[in-house]
PDB file of N, CA and C in Angstrom:
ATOM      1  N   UNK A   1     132.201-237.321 185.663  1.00  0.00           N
ATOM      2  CA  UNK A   1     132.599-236.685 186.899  1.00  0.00           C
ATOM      3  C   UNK A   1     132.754-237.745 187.960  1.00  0.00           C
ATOM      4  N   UNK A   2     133.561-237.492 188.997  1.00  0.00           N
ATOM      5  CA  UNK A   2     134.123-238.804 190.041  1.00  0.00           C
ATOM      6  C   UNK A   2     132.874-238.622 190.798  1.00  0.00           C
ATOM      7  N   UNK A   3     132.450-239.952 191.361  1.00  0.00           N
ATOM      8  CA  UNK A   3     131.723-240.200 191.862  1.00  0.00           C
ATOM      9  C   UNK A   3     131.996-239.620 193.523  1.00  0.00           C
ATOM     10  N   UNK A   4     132.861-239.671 193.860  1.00  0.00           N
ATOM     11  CA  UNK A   4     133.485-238.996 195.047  1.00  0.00           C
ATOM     12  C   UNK A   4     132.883-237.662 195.354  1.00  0.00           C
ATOM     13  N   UNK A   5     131.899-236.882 194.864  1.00  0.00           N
ATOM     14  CA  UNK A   5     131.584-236.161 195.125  1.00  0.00           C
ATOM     15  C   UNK A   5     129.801-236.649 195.420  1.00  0.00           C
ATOM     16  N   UNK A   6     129.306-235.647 195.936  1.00  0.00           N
ATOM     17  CA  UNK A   6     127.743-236.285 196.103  1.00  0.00           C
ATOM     18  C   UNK A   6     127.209-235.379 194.665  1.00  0.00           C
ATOM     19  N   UNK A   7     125.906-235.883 194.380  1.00  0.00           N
ATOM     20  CA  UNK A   7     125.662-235.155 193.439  1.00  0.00           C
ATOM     21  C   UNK A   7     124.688-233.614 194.138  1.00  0.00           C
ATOM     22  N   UNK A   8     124.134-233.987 195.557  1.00  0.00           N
ATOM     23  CA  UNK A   8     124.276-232.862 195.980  1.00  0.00           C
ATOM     24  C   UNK A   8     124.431-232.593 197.272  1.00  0.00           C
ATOM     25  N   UNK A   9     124.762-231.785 198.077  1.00  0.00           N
ATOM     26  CA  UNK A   9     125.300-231.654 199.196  1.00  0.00           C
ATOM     27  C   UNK A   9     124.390-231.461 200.061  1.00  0.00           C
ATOM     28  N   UNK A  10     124.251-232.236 200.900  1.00  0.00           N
ATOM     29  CA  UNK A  10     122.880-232.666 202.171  1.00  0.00           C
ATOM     30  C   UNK A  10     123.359-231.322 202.686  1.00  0.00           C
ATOM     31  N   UNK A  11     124.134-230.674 203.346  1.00  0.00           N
ATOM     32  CA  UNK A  11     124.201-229.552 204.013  1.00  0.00           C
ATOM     33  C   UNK A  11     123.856-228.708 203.483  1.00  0.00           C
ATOM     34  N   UNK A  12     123.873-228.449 201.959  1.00  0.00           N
ATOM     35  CA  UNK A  12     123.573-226.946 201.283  1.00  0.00           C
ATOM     36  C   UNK A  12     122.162-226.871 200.748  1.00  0.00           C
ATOM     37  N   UNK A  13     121.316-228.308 201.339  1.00  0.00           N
ATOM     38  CA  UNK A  13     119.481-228.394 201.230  1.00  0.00           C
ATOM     39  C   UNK A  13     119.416-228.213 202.698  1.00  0.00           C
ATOM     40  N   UNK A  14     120.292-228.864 203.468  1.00  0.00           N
ATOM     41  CA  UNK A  14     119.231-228.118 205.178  1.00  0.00           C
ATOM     42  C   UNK A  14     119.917-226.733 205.318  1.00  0.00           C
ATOM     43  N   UNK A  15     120.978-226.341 204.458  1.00  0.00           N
ATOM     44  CA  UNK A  15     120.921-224.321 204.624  1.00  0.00           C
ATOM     45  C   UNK A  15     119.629-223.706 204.261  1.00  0.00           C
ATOM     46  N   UNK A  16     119.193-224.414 203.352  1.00  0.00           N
ATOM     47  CA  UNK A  16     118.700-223.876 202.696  1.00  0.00           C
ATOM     48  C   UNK A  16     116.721-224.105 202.916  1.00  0.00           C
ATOM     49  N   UNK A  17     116.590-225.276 203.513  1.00  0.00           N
ATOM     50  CA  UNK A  17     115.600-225.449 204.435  1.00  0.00           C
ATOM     51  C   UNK A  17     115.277-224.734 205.613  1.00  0.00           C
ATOM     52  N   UNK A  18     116.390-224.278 206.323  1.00  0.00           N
ATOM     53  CA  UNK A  18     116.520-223.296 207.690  1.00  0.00           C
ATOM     54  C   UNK A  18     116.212-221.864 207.324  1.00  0.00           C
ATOM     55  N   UNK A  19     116.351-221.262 205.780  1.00  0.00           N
ATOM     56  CA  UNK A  19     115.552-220.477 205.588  1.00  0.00           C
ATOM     57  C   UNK A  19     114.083-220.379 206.086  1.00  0.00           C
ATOM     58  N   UNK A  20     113.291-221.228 205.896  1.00  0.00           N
ATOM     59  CA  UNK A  20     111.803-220.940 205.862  1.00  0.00           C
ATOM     60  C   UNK A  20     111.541-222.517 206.567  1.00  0.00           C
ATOM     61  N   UNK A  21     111.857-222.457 207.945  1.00  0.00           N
ATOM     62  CA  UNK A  21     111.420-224.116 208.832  1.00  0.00           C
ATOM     63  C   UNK A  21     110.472-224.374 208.909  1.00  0.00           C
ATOM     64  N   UNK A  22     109.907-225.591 208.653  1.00  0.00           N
ATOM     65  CA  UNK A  22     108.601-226.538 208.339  1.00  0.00           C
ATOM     66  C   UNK A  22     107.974-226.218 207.332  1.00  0.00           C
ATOM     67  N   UNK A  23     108.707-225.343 206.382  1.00  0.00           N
ATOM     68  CA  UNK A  23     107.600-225.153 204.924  1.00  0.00           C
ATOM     69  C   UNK A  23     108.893-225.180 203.711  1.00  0.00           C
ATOM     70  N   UNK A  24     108.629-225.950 203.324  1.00  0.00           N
ATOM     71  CA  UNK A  24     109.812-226.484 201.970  1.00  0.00           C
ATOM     72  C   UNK A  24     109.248-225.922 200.467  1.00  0.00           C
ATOM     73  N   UNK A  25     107.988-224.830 200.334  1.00  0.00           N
ATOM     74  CA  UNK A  25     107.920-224.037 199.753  1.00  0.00           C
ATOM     75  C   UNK A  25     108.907-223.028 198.847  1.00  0.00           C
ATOM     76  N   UNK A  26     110.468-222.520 199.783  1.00  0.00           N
ATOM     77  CA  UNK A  26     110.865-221.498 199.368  1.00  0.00           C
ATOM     78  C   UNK A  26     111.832-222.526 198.516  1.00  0.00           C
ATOM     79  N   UNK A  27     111.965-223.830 198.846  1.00  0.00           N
ATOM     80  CA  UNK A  27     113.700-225.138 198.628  1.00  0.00           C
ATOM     81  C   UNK A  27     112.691-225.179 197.069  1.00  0.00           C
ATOM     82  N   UNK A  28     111.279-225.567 197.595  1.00  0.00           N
ATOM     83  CA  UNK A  28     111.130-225.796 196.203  1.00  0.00           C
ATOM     84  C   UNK A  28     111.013-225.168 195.138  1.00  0.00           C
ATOM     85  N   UNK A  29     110.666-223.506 195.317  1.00  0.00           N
ATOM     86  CA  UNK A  29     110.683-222.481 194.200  1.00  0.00           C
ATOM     87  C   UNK A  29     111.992-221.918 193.470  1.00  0.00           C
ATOM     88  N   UNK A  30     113.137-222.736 194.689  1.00  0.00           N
ATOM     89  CA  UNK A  30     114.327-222.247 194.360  1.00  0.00           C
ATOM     90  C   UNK A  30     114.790-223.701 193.089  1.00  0.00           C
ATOM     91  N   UNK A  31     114.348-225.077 193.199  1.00  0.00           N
ATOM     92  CA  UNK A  31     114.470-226.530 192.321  1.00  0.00           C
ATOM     93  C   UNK A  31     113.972-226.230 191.109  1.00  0.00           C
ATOM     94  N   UNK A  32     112.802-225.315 191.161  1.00  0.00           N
ATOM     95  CA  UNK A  32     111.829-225.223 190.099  1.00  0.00           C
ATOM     96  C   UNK A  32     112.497-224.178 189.654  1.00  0.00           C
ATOM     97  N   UNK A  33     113.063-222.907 189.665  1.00  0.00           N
ATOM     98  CA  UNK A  33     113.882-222.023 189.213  1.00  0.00           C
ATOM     99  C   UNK A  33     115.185-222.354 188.211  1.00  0.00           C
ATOM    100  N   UNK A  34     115.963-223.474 189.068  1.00  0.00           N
ATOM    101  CA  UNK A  34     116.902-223.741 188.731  1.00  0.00           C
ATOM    102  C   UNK A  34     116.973-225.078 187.213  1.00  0.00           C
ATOM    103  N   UNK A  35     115.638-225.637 187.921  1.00  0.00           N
ATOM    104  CA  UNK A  35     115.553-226.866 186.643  1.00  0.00           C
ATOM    105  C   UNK A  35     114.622-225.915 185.462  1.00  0.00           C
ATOM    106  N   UNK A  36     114.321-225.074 185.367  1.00  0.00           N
ATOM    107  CA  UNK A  36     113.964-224.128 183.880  1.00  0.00           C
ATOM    108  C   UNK A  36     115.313-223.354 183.627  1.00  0.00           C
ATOM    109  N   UNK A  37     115.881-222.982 184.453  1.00  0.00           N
ATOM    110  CA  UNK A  37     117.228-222.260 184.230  1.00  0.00           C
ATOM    111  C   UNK A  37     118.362-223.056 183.428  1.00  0.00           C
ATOM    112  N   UNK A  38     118.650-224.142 183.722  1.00  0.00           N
ATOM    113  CA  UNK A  38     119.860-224.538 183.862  1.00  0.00           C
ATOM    114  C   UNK A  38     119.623-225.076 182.613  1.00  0.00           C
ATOM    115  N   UNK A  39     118.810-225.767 182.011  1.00  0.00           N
ATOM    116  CA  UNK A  39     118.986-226.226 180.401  1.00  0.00           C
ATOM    117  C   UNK A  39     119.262-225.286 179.582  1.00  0.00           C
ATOM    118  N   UNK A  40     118.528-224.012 179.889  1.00  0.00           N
ATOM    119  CA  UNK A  40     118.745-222.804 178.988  1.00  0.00           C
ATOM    120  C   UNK A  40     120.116-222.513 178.569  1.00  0.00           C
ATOM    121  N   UNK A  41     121.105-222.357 179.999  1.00  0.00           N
ATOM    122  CA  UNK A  41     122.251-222.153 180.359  1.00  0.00           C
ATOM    123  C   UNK A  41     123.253-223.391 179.377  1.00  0.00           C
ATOM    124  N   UNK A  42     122.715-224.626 179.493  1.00  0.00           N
ATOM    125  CA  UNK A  42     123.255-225.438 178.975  1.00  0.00           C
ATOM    126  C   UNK A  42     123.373-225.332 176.763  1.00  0.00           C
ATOM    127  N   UNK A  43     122.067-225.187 176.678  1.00  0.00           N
ATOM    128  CA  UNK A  43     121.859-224.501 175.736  1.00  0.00           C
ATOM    129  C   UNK A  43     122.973-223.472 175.517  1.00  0.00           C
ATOM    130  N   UNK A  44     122.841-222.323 175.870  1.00  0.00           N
ATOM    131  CA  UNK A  44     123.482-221.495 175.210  1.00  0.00           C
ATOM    132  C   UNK A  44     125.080-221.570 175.158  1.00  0.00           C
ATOM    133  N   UNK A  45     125.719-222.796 176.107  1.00  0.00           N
ATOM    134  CA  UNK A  45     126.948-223.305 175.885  1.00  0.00           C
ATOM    135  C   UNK A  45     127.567-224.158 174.780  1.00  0.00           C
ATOM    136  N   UNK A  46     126.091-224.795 174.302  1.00  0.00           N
ATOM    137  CA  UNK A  46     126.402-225.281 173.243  1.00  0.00           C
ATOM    138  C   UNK A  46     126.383-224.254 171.859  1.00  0.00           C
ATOM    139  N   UNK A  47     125.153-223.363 172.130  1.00  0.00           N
ATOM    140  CA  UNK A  47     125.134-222.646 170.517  1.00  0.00           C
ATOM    141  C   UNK A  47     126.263-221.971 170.727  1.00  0.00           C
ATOM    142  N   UNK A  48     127.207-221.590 171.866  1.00  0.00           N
ATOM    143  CA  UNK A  48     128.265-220.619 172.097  1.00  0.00           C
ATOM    144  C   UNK A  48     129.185-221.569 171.421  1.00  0.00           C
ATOM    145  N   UNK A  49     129.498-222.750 171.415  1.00  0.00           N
ATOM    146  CA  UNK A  49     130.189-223.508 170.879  1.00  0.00           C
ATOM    147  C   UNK A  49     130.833-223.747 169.701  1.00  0.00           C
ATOM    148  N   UNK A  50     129.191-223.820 168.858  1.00  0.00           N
ATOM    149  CA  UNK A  50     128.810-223.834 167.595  1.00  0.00           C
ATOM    150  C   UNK A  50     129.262-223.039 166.915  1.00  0.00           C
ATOM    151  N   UNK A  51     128.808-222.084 167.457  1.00  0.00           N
ATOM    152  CA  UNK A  51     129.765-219.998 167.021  1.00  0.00           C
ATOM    153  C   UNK A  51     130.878-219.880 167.133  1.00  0.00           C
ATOM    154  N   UNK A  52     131.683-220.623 167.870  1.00  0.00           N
ATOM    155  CA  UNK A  52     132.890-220.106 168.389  1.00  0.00           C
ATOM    156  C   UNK A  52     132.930-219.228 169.453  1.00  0.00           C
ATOM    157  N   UNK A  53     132.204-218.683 170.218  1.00  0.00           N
ATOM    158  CA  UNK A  53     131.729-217.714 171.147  1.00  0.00           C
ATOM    159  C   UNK A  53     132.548-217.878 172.456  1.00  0.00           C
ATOM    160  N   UNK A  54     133.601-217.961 172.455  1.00  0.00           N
ATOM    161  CA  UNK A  54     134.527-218.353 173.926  1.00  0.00           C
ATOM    162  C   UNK A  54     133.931-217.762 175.187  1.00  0.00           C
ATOM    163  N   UNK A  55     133.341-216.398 175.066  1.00  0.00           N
ATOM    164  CA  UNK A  55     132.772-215.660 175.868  1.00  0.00           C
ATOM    165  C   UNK A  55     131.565-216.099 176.770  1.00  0.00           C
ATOM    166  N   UNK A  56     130.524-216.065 175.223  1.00  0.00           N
ATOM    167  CA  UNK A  56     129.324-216.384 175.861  1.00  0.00           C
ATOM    168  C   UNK A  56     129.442-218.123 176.852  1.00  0.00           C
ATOM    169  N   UNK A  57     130.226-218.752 176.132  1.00  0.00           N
ATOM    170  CA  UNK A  57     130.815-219.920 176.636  1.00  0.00           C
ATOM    171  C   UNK A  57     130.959-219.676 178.076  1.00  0.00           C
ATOM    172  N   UNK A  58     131.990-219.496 178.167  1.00  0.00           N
ATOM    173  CA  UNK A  58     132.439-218.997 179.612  1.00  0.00           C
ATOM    174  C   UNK A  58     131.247-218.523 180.463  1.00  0.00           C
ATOM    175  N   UNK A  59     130.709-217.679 180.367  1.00  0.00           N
ATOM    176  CA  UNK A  59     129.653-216.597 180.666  1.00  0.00           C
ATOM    177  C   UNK A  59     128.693-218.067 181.038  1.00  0.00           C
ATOM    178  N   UNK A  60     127.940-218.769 180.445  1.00  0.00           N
ATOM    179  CA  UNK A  60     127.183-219.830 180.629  1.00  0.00           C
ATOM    180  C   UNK A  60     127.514-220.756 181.675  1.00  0.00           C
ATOM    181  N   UNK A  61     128.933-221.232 181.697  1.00  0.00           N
ATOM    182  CA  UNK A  61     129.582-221.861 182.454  1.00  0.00           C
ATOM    183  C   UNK A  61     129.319-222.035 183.366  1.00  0.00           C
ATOM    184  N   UNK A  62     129.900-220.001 183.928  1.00  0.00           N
ATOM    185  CA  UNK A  62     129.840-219.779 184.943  1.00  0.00           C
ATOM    186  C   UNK A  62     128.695-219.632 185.484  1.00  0.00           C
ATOM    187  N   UNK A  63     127.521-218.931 184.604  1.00  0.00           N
ATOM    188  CA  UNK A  63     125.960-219.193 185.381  1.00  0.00           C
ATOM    189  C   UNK A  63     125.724-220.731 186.097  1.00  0.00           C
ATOM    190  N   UNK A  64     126.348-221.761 185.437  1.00  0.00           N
ATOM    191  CA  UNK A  64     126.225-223.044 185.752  1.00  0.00           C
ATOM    192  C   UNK A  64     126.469-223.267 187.209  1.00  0.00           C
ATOM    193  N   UNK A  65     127.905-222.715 187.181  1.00  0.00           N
ATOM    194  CA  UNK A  65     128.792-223.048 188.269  1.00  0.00           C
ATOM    195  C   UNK A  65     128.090-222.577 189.294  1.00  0.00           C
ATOM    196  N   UNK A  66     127.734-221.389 189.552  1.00  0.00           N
ATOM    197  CA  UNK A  66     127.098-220.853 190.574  1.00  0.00           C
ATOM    198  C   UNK A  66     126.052-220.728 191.292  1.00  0.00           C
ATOM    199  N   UNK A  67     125.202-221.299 190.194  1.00  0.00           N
ATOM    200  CA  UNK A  67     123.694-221.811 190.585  1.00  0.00           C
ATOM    201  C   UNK A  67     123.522-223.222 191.194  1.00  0.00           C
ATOM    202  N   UNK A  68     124.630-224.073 190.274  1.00  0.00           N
ATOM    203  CA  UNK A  68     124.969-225.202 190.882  1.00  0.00           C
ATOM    204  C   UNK A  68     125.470-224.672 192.650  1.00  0.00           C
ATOM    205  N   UNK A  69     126.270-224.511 192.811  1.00  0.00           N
ATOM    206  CA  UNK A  69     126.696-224.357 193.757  1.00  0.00           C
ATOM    207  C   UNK A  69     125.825-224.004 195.422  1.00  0.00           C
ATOM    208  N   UNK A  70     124.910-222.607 194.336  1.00  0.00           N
ATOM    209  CA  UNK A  70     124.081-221.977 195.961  1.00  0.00           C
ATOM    210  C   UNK A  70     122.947-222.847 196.386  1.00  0.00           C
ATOM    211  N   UNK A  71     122.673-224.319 195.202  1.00  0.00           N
ATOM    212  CA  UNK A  71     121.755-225.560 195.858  1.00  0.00           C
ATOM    213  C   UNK A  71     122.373-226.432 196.023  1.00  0.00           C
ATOM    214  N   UNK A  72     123.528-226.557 195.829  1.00  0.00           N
ATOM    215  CA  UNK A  72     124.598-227.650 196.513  1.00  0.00           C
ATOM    216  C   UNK A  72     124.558-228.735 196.090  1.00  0.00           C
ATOM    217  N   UNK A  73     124.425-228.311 194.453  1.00  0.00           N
ATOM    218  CA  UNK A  73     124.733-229.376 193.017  1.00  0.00           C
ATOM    219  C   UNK A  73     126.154-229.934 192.439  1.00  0.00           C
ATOM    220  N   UNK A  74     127.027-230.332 193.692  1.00  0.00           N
ATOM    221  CA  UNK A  74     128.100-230.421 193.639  1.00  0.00           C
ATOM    222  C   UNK A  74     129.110-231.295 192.242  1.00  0.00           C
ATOM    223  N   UNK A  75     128.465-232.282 191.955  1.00  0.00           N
ATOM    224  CA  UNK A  75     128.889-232.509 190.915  1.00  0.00           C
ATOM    225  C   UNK A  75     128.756-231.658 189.330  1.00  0.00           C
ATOM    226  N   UNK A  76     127.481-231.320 189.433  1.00  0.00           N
ATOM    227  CA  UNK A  76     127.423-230.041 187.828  1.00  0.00           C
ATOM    228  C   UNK A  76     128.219-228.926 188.201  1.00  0.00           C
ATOM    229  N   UNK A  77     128.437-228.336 189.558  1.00  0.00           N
ATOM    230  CA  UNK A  77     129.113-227.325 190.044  1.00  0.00           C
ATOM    231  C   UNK A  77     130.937-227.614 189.403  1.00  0.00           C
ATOM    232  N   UNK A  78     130.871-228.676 189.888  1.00  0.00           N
ATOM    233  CA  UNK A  78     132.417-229.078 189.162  1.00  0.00           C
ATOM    234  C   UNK A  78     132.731-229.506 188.002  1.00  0.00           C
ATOM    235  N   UNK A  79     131.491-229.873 187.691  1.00  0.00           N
ATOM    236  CA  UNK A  79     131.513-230.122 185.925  1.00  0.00           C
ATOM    237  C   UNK A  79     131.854-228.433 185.173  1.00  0.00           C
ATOM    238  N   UNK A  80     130.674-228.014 185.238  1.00  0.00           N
ATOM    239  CA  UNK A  80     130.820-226.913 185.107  1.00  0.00           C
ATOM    240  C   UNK A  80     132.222-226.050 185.100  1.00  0.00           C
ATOM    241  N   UNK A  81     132.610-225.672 186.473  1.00  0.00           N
ATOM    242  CA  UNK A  81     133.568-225.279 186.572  1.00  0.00           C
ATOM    243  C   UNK A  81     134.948-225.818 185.960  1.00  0.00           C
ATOM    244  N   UNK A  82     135.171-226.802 185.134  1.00  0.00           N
ATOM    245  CA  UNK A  82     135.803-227.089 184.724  1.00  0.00           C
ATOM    246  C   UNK A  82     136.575-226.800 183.395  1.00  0.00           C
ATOM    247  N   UNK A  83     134.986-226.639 182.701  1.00  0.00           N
ATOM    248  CA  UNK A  83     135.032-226.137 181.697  1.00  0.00           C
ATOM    249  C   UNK A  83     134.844-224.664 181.455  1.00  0.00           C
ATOM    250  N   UNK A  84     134.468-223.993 182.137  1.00  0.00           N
ATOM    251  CA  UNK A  84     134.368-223.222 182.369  1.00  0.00           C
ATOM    252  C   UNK A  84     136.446-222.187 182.582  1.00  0.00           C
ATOM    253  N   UNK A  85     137.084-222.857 183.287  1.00  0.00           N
ATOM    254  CA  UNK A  85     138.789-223.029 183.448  1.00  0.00           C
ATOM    255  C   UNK A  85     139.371-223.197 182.205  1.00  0.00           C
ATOM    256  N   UNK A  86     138.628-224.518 182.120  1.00  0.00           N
ATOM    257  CA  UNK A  86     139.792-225.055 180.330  1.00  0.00           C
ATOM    258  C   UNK A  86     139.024-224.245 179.248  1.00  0.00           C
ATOM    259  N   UNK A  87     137.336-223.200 179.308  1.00  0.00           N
ATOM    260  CA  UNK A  87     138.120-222.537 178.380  1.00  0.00           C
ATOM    261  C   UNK A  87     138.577-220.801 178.246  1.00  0.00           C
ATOM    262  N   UNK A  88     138.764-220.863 179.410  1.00  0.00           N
ATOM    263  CA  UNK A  88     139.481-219.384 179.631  1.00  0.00           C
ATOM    264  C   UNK A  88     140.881-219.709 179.376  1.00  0.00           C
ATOM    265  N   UNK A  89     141.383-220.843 179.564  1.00  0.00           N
ATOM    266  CA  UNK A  89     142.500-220.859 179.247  1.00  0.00           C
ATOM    267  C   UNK A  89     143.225-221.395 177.820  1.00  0.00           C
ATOM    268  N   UNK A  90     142.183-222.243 176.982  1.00  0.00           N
ATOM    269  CA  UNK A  90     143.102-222.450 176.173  1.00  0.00           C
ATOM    270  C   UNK A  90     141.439-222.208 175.009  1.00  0.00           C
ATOM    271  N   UNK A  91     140.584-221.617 175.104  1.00  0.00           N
ATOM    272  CA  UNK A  91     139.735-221.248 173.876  1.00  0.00           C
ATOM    273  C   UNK A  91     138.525-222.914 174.005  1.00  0.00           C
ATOM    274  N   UNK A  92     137.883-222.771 173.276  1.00  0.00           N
ATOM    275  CA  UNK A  92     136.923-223.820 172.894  1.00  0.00           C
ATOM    276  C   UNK A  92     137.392-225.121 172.637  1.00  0.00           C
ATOM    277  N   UNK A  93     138.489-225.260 172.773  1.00  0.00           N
ATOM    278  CA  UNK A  93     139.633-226.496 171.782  1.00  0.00           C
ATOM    279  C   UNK A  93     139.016-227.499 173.185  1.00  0.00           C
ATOM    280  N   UNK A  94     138.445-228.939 172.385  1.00  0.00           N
ATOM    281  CA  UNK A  94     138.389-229.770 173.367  1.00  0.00           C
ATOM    282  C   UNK A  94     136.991-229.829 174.075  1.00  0.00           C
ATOM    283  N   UNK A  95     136.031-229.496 173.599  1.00  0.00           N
ATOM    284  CA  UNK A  95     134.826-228.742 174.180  1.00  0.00           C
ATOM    285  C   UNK A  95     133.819-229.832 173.530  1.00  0.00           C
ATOM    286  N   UNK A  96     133.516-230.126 172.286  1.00  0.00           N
ATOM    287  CA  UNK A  96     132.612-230.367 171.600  1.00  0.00           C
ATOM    288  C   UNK A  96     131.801-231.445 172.617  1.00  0.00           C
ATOM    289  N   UNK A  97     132.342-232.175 173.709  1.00  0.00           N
ATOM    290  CA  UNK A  97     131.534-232.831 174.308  1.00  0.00           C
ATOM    291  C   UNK A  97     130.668-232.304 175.909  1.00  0.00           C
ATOM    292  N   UNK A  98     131.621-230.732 175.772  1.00  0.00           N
ATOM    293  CA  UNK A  98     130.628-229.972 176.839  1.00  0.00           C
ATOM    294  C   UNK A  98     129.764-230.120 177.397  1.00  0.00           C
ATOM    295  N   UNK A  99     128.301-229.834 176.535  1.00  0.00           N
ATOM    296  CA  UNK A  99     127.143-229.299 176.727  1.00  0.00           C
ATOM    297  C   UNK A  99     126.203-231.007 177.139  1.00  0.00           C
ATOM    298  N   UNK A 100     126.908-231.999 176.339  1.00  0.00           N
ATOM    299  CA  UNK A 100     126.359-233.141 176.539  1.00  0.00           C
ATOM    300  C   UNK A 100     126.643-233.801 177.974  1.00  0.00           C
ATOM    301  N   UNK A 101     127.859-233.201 178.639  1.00  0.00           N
ATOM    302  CA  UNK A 101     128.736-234.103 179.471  1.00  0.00           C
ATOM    303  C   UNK A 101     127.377-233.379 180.592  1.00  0.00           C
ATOM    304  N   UNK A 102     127.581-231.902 180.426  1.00  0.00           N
ATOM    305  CA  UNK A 102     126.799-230.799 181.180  1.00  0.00           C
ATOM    306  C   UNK A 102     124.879-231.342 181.099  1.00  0.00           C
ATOM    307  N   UNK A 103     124.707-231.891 179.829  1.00  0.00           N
ATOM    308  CA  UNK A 103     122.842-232.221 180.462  1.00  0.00           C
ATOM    309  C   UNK A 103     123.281-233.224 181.106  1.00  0.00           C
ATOM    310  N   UNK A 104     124.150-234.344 180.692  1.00  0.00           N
ATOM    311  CA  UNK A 104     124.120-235.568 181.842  1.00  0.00           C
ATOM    312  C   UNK A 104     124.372-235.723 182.837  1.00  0.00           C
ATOM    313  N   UNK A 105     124.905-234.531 183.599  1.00  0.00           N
ATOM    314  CA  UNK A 105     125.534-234.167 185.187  1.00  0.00           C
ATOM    315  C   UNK A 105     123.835-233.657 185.455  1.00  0.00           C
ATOM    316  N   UNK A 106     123.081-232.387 184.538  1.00  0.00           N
ATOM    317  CA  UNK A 106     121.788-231.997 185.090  1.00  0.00           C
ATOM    318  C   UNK A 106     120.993-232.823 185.224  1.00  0.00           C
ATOM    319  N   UNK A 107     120.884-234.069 184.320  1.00  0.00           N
ATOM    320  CA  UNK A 107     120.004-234.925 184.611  1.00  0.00           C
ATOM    321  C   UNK A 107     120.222-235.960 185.495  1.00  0.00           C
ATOM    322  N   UNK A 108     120.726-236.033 186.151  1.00  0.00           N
ATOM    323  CA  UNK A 108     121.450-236.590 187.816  1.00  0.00           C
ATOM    324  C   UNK A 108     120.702-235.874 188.805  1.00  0.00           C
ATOM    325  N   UNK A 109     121.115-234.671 188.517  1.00  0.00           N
ATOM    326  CA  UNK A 109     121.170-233.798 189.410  1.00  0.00           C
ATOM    327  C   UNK A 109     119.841-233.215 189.796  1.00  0.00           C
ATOM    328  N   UNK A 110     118.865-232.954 188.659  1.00  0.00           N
ATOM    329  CA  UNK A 110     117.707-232.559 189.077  1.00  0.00           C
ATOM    330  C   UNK A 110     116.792-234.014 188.920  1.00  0.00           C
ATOM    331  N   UNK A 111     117.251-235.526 189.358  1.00  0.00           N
ATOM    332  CA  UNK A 111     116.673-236.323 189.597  1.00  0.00           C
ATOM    333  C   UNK A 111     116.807-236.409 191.035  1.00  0.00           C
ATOM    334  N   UNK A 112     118.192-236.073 191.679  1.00  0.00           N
ATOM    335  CA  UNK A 112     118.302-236.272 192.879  1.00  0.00           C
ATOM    336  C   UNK A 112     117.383-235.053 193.636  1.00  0.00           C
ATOM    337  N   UNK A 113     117.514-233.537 192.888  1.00  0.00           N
ATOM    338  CA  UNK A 113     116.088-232.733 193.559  1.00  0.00           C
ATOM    339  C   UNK A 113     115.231-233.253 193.785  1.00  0.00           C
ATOM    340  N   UNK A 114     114.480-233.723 192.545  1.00  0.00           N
ATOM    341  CA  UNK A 114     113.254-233.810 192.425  1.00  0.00           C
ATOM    342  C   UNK A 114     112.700-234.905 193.745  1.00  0.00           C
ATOM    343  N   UNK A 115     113.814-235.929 194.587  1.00  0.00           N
ATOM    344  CA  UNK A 115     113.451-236.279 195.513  1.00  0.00           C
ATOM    345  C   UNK A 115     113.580-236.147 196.629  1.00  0.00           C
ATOM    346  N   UNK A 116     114.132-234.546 196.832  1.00  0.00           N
ATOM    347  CA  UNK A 116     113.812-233.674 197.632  1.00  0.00           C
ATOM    348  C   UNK A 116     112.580-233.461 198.240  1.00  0.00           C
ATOM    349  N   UNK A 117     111.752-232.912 196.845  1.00  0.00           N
ATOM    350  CA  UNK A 117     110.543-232.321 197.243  1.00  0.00           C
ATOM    351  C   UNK A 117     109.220-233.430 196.603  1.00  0.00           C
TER     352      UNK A 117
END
């Protein structure tokens, strides 16, 4: 993924700090949510893979995309979403490096959390 993007978006951690001001409690239950979530998600893109499962594929993707997104995980958000596009549109074809491309964007990504909190 281009580096041109941040891996996460300083504005969508102080939205999200202005929830609950001077207690980083709620930022962090939402990091800790998302870093048990998101491997799962990653997971099941791959066994969707494995199967042929275009659906559940997709379906995973998009959990990706969006979770990425509402913590302002901008690069997995676009990873994600990418694949998530190429395979609604042309099936699983081209995929097999998905799920790998997808932990190595998460593991960026919930390194840059983790020094959040």
């Amino acid at each position: 993924m281009s580096s041109e993007f941040p891996v996460i978006d300083p504005d969508a951690i102080a939205n999200l700090r202005e929830l609950s001001p001077g207690d980083d409690s709620f930022l962090i239950e939402i990091i800790q949510t998302y870093s048990e979530d998101t491997p799962k998600r990653i997971e099941e893109a791959r066994a969707a893979f494995a199967a042929g499962d275009t659906a559940t594929f997709i379906r995973a993707t998009h959990t990706i995309k969006g979770s990425s997104s509402n913590l302002g995980a901008e690069r997995l958000r676009r990873t994600a979403e990418r694949f998530e596009h190429s395979a609604r549109k042309t099936g699983l074809a081209g995929m097999a490096q998905a799920a790998a491309e997808l932990e190595a964007e998460f593991a960026r990504t919930r390194a840059a959390l983790l020094e959040l909190i």
